[in-house]
C-alpha atoms as a PDB file:
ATOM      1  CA  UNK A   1     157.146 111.155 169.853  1.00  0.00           C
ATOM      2  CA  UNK A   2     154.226 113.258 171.243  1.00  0.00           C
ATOM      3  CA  UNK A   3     156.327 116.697 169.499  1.00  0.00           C
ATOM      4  CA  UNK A   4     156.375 114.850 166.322  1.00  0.00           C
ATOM      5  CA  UNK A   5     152.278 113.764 166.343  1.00  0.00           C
ATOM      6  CA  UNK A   6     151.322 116.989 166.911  1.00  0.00           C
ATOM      7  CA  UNK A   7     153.326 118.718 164.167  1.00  0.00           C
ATOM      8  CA  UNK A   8     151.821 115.840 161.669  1.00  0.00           C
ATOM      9  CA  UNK A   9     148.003 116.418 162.626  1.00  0.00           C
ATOM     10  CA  UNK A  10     148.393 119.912 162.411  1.00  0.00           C
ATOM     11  CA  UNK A  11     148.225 120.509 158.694  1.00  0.00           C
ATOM     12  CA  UNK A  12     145.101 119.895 156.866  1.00  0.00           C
ATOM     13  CA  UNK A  13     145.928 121.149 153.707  1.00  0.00           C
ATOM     14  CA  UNK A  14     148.742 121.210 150.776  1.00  0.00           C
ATOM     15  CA  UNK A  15     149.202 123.496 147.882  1.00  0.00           C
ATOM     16  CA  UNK A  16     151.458 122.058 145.408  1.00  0.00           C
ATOM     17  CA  UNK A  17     153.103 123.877 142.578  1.00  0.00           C
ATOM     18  CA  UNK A  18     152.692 122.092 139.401  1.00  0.00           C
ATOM     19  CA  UNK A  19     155.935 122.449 136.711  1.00  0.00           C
ATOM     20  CA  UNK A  20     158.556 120.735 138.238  1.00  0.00           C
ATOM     21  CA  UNK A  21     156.798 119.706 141.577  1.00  0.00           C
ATOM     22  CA  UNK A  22     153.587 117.718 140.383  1.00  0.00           C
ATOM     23  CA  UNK A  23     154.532 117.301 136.667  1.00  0.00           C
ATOM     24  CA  UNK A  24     157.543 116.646 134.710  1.00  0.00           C
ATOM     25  CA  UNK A  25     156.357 119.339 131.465  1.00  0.00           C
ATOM     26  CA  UNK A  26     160.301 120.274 130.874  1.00  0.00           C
ATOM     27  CA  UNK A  27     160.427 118.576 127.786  1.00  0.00           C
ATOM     28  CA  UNK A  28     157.299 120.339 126.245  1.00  0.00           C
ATOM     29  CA  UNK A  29     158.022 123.743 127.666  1.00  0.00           C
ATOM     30  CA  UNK A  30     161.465 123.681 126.246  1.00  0.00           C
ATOM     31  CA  UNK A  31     160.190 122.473 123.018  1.00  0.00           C
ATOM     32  CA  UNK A  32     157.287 125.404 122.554  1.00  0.00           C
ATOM     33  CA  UNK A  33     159.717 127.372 123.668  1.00  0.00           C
ATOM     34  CA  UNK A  34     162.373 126.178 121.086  1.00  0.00           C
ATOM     35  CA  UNK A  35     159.775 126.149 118.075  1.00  0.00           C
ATOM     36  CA  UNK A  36     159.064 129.865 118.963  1.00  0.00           C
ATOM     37  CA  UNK A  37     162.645 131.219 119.344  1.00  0.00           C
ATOM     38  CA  UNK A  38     163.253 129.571 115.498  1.00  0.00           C
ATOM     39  CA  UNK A  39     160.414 130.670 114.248  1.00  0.00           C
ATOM     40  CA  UNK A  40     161.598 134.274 115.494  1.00  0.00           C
ATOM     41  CA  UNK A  41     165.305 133.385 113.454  1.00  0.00           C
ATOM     42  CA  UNK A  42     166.576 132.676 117.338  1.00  0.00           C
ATOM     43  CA  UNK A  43     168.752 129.217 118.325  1.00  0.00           C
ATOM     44  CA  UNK A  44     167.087 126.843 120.456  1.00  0.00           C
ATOM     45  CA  UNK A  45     168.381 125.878 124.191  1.00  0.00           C
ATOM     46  CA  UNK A  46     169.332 123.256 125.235  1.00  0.00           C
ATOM     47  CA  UNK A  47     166.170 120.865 127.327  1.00  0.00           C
ATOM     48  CA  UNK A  48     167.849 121.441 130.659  1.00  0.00           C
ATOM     49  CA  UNK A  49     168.629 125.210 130.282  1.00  0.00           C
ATOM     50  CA  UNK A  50     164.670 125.605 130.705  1.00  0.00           C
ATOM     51  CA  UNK A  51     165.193 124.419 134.372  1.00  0.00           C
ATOM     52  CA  UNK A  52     166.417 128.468 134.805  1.00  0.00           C
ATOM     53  CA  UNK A  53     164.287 129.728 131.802  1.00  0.00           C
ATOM     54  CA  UNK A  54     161.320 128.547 133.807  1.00  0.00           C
ATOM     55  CA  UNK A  55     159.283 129.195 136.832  1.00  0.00           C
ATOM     56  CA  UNK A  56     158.192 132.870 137.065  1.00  0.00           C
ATOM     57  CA  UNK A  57     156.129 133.661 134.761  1.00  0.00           C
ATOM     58  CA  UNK A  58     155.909 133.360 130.562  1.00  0.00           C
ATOM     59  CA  UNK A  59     156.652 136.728 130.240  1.00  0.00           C
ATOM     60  CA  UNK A  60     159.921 136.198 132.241  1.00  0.00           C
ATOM     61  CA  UNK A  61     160.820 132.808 130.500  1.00  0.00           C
ATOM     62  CA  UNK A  62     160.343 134.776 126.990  1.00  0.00           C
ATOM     63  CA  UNK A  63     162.421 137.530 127.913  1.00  0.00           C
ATOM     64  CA  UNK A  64     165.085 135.188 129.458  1.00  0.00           C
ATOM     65  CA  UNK A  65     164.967 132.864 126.161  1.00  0.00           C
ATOM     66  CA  UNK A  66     165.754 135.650 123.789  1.00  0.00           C
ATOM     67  CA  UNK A  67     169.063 136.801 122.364  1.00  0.00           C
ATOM     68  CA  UNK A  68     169.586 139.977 125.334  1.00  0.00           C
ATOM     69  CA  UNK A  69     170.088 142.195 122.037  1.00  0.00           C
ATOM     70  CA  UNK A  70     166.346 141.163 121.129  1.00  0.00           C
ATOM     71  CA  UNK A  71     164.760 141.884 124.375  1.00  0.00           C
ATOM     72  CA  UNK A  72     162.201 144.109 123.386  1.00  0.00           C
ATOM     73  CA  UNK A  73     158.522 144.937 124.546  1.00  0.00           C
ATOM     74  CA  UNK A  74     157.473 143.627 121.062  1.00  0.00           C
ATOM     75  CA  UNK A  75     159.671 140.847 120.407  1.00  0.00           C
ATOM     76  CA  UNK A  76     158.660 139.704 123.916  1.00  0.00           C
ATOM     77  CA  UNK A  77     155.541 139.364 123.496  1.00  0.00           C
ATOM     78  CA  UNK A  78     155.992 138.080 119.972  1.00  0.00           C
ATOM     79  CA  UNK A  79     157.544 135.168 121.446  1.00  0.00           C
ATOM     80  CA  UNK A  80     155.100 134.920 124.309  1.00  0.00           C
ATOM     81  CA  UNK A  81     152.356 134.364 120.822  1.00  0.00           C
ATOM     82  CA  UNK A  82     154.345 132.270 119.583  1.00  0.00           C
ATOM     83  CA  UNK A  83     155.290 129.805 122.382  1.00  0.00           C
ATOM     84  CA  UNK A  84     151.593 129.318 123.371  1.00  0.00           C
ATOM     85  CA  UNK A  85     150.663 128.572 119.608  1.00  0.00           C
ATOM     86  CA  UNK A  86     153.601 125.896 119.644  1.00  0.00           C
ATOM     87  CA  UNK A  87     152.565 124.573 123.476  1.00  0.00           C
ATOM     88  CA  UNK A  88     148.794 124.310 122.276  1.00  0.00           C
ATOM     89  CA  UNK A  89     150.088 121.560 120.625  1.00  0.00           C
ATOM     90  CA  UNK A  90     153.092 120.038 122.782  1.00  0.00           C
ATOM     91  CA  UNK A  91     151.857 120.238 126.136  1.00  0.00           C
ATOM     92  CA  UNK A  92     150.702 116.781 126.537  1.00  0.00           C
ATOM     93  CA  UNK A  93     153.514 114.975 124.414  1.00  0.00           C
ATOM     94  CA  UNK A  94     155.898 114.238 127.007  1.00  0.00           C
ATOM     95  CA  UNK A  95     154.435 115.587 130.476  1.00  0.00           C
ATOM     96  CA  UNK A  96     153.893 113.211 132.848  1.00  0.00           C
ATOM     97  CA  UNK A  97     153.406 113.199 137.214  1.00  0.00           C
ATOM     98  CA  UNK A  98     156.757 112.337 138.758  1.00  0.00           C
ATOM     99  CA  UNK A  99     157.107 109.082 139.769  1.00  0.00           C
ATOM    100  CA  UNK A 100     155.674 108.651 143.256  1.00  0.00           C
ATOM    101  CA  UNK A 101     153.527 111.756 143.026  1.00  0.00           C
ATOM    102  CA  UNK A 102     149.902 109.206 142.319  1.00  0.00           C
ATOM    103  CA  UNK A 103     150.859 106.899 144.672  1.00  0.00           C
ATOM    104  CA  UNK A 104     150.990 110.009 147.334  1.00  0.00           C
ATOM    105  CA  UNK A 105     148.487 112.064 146.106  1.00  0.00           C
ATOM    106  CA  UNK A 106     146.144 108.971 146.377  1.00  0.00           C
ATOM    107  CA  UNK A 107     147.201 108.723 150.245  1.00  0.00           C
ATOM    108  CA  UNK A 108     146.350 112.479 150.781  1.00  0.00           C
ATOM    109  CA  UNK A 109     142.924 112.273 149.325  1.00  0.00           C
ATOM    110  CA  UNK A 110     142.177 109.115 151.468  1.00  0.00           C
ATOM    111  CA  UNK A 111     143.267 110.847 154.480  1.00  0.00           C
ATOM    112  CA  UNK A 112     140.602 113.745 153.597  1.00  0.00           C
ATOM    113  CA  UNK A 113     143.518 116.382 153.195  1.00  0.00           C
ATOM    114  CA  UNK A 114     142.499 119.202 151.120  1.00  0.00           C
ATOM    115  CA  UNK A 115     144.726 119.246 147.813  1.00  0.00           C
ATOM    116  CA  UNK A 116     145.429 122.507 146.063  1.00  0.00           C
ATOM    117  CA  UNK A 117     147.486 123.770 142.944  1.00  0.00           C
ATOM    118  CA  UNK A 118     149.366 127.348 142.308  1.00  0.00           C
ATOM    119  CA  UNK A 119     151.573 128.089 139.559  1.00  0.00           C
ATOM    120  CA  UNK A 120     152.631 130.536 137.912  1.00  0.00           C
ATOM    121  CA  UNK A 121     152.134 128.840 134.112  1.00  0.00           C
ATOM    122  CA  UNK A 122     149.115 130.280 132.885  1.00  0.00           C
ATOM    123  CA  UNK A 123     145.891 129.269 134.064  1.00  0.00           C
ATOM    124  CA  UNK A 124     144.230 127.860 130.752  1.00  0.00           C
ATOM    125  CA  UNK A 125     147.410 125.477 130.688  1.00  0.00           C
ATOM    126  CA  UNK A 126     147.472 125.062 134.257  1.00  0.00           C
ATOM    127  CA  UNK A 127     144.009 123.799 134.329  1.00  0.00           C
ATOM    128  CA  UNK A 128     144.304 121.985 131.179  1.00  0.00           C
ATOM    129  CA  UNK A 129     146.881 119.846 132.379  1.00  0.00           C
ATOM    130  CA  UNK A 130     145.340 118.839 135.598  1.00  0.00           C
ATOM    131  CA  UNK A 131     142.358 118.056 133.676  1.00  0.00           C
ATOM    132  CA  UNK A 132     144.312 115.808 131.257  1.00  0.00           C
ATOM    133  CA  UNK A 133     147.009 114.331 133.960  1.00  0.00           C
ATOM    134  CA  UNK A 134     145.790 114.850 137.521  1.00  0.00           C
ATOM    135  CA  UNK A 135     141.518 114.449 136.866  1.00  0.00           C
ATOM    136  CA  UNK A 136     141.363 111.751 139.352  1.00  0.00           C
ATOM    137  CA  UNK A 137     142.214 113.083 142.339  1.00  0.00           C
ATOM    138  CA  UNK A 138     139.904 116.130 143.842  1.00  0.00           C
ATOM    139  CA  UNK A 139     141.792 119.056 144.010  1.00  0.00           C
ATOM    140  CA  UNK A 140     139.752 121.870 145.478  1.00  0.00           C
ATOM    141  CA  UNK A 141     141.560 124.898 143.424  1.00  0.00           C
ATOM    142  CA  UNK A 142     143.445 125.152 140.925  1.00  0.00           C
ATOM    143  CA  UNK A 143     145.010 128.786 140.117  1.00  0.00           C
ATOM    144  CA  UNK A 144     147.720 129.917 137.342  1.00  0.00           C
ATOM    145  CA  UNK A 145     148.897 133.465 136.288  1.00  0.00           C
ATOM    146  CA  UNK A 146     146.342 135.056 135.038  1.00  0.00           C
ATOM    147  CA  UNK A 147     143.487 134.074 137.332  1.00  0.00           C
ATOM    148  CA  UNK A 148     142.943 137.774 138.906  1.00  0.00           C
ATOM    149  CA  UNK A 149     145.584 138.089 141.516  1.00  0.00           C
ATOM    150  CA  UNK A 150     149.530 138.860 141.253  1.00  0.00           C
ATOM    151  CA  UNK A 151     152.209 135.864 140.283  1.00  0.00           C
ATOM    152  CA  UNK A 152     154.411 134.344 142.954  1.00  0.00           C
ATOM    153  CA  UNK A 153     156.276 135.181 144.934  1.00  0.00           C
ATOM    154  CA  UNK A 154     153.339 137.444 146.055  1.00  0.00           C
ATOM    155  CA  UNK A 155     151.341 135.457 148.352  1.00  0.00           C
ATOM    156  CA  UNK A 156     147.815 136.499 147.098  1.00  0.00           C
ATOM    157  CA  UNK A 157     146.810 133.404 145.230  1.00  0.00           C
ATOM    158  CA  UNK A 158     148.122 130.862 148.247  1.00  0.00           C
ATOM    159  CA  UNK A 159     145.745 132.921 150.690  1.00  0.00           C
ATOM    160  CA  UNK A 160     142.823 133.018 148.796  1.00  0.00           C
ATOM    161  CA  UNK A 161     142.893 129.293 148.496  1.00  0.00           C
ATOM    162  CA  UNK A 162     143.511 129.635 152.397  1.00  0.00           C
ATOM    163  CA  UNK A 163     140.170 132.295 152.615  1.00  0.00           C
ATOM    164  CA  UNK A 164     138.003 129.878 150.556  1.00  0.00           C
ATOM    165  CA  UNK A 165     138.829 127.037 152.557  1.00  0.00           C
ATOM    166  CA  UNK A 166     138.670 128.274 155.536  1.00  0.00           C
ATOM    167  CA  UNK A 167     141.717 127.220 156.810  1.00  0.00           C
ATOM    168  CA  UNK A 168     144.504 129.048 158.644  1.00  0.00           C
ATOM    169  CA  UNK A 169     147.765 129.779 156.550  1.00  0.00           C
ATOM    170  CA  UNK A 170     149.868 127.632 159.470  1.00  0.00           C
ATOM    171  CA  UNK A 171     147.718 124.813 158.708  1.00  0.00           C
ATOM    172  CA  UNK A 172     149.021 124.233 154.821  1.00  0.00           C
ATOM    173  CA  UNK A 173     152.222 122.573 153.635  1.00  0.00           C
ATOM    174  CA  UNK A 174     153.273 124.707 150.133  1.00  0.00           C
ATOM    175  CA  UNK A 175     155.238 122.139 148.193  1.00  0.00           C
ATOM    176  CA  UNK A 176     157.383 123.459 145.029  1.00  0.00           C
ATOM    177  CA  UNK A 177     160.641 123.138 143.611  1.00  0.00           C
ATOM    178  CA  UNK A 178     161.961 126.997 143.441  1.00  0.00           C
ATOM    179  CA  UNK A 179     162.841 130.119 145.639  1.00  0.00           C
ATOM    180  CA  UNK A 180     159.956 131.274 144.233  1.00  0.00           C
ATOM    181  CA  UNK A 181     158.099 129.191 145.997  1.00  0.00           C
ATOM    182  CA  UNK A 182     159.634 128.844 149.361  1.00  0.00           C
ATOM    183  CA  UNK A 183     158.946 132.778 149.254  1.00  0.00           C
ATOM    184  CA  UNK A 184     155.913 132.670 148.569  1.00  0.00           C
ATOM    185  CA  UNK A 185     155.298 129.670 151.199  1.00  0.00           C
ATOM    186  CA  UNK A 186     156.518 132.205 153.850  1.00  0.00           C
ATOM    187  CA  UNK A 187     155.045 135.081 152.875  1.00  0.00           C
ATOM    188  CA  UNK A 188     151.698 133.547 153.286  1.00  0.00           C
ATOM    189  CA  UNK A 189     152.448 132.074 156.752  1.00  0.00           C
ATOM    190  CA  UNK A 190     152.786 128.833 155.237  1.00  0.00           C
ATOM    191  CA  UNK A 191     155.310 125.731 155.745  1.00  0.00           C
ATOM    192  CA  UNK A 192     157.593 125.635 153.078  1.00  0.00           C
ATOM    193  CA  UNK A 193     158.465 122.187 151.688  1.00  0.00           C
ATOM    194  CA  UNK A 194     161.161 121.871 148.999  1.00  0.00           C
ATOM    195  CA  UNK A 195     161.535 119.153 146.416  1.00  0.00           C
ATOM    196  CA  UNK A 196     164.623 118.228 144.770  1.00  0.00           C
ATOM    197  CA  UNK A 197     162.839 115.803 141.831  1.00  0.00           C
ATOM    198  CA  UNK A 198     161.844 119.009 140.071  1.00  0.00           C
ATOM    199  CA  UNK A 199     163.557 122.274 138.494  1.00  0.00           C
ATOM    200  CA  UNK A 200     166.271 123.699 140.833  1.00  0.00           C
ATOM    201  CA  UNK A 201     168.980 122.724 143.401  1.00  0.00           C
ATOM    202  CA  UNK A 202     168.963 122.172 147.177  1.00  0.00           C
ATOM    203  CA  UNK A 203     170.659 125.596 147.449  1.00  0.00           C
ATOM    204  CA  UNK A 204     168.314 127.567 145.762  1.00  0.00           C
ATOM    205  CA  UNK A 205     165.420 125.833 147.653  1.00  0.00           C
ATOM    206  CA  UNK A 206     167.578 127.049 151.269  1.00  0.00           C
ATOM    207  CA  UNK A 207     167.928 130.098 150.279  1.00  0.00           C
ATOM    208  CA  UNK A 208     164.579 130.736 149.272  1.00  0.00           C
ATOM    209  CA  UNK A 209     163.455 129.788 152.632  1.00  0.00           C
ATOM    210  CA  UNK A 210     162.775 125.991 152.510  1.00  0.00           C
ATOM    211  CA  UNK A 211     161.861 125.032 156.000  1.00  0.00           C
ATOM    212  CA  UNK A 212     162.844 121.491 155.058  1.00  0.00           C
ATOM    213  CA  UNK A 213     163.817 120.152 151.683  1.00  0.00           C
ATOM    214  CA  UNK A 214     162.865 116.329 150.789  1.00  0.00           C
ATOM    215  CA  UNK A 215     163.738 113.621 147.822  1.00  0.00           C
ATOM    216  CA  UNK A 216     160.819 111.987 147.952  1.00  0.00           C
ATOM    217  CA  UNK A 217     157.121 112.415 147.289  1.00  0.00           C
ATOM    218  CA  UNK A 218     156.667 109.998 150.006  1.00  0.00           C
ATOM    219  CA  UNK A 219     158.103 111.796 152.702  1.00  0.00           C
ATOM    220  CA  UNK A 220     156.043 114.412 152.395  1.00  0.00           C
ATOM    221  CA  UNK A 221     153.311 111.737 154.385  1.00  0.00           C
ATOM    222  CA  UNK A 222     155.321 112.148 157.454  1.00  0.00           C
ATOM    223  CA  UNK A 223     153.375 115.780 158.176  1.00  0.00           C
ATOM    224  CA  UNK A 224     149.806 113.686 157.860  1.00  0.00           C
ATOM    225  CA  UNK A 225     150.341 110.421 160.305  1.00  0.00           C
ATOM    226  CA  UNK A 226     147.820 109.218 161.853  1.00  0.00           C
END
């Protein structure tokens, strides 16, 4: 009982990713994505292949969308243009925060836990969604590719947030929904929380280095007891 307090009250901060771990935005990723393969004379995937197409990078997601015969520097970033011409417009049609994620969130902020987000989307949509979807709770940073340090799985971005706070690495909980960011989670020092609502499996999320893997957004409260 006394073990398990102690491991609760000793985080004081979370970084979540956002794709997949804050936000359901499959839907309108695969459908930017879909609208700039056509537009290139491509075929579409299917919604669910984006689950794998997703979660390193747009450069990577581009490059993994197109034909492997059409995997050039220029058509590359071609269809980079493209999809963030077609997600300008899509981005807030279907994306939503998982179910649970406000009711948690809420409980975090009460208990004065310092709420962070790091993705690797890029940073004009990763701060326009949690402008448009997550404005009401106070998140002190929010970071995508392109802010001025290195993507995940390089753990740059996650200890910056860590610098700026002021808070040691050991004392955050890295939530995400890929091996990208379990890795990342451990490179910086950090406890690695997978989530099975989002992108990947349980097996990716073990291999990758999950330190424990949950179902729930509410279980997640069991590291901040009181």
């Amino acid at each position: 009982m006394n073990t398990h307090k102690k491991a609760c009250q000793e985080f004081k901060a979370v970084i979540f990713d956002l794709d997949g771990t804050l936000l359901d935005t499959l839907r309108d990723i695969a459908d930017s994505m879909n609208s700039a393969l056509e537009s290139m004379g491509y075929p579409p995937h299917d919604v669910d292949a984006y689950k794998h197409l997703t979660g390193e990078g747009v450069a990577q997601m581009a490059e993994r969308s197109l034909p492997p015969a059409a995997r050039d520097d220029a058509a590359i970033e071609d269809c980079i243009r493209r999809f963030r011409s077609a997600y300008v417009e899509n981005y807030m049609n279907h994306s939503r925060p998982y179910e649970g994620i406000p009711e948690l969130l809420d409980i975090l902020a009460g208990r004065k836990i310092s709420l962070n987000i790091l993705s690797n989307k890029l940073d004009d949509f990763t701060k326009l969604l949690a402008r448009n979807l997550l404005s009401r709770w106070p998140f002190s940073h929010v970071l995508g590719s392109g802010a001025g340090f290195p993507r995940k799985p390089d753990p740059s971005g996650a200890l910056l947030i860590a610098r700026e706070l002021n808070i040691r690495p050991a004392e955050f909980i890295y939530v995400g929904d890929t091996a990208t960011d379990m890795l990342t989670a451990a490179a910086a020092g950090m406890h690695a929380v997978g989530v099975l609502w989002g992108f990947r499996e349980e097996a990716e999320l073990r291999e990758g280095g999950a330190a424990e893997v949950i179902q729930s957004p509410s279980e997640l409260l069991a590291h901040f007891m009181t």
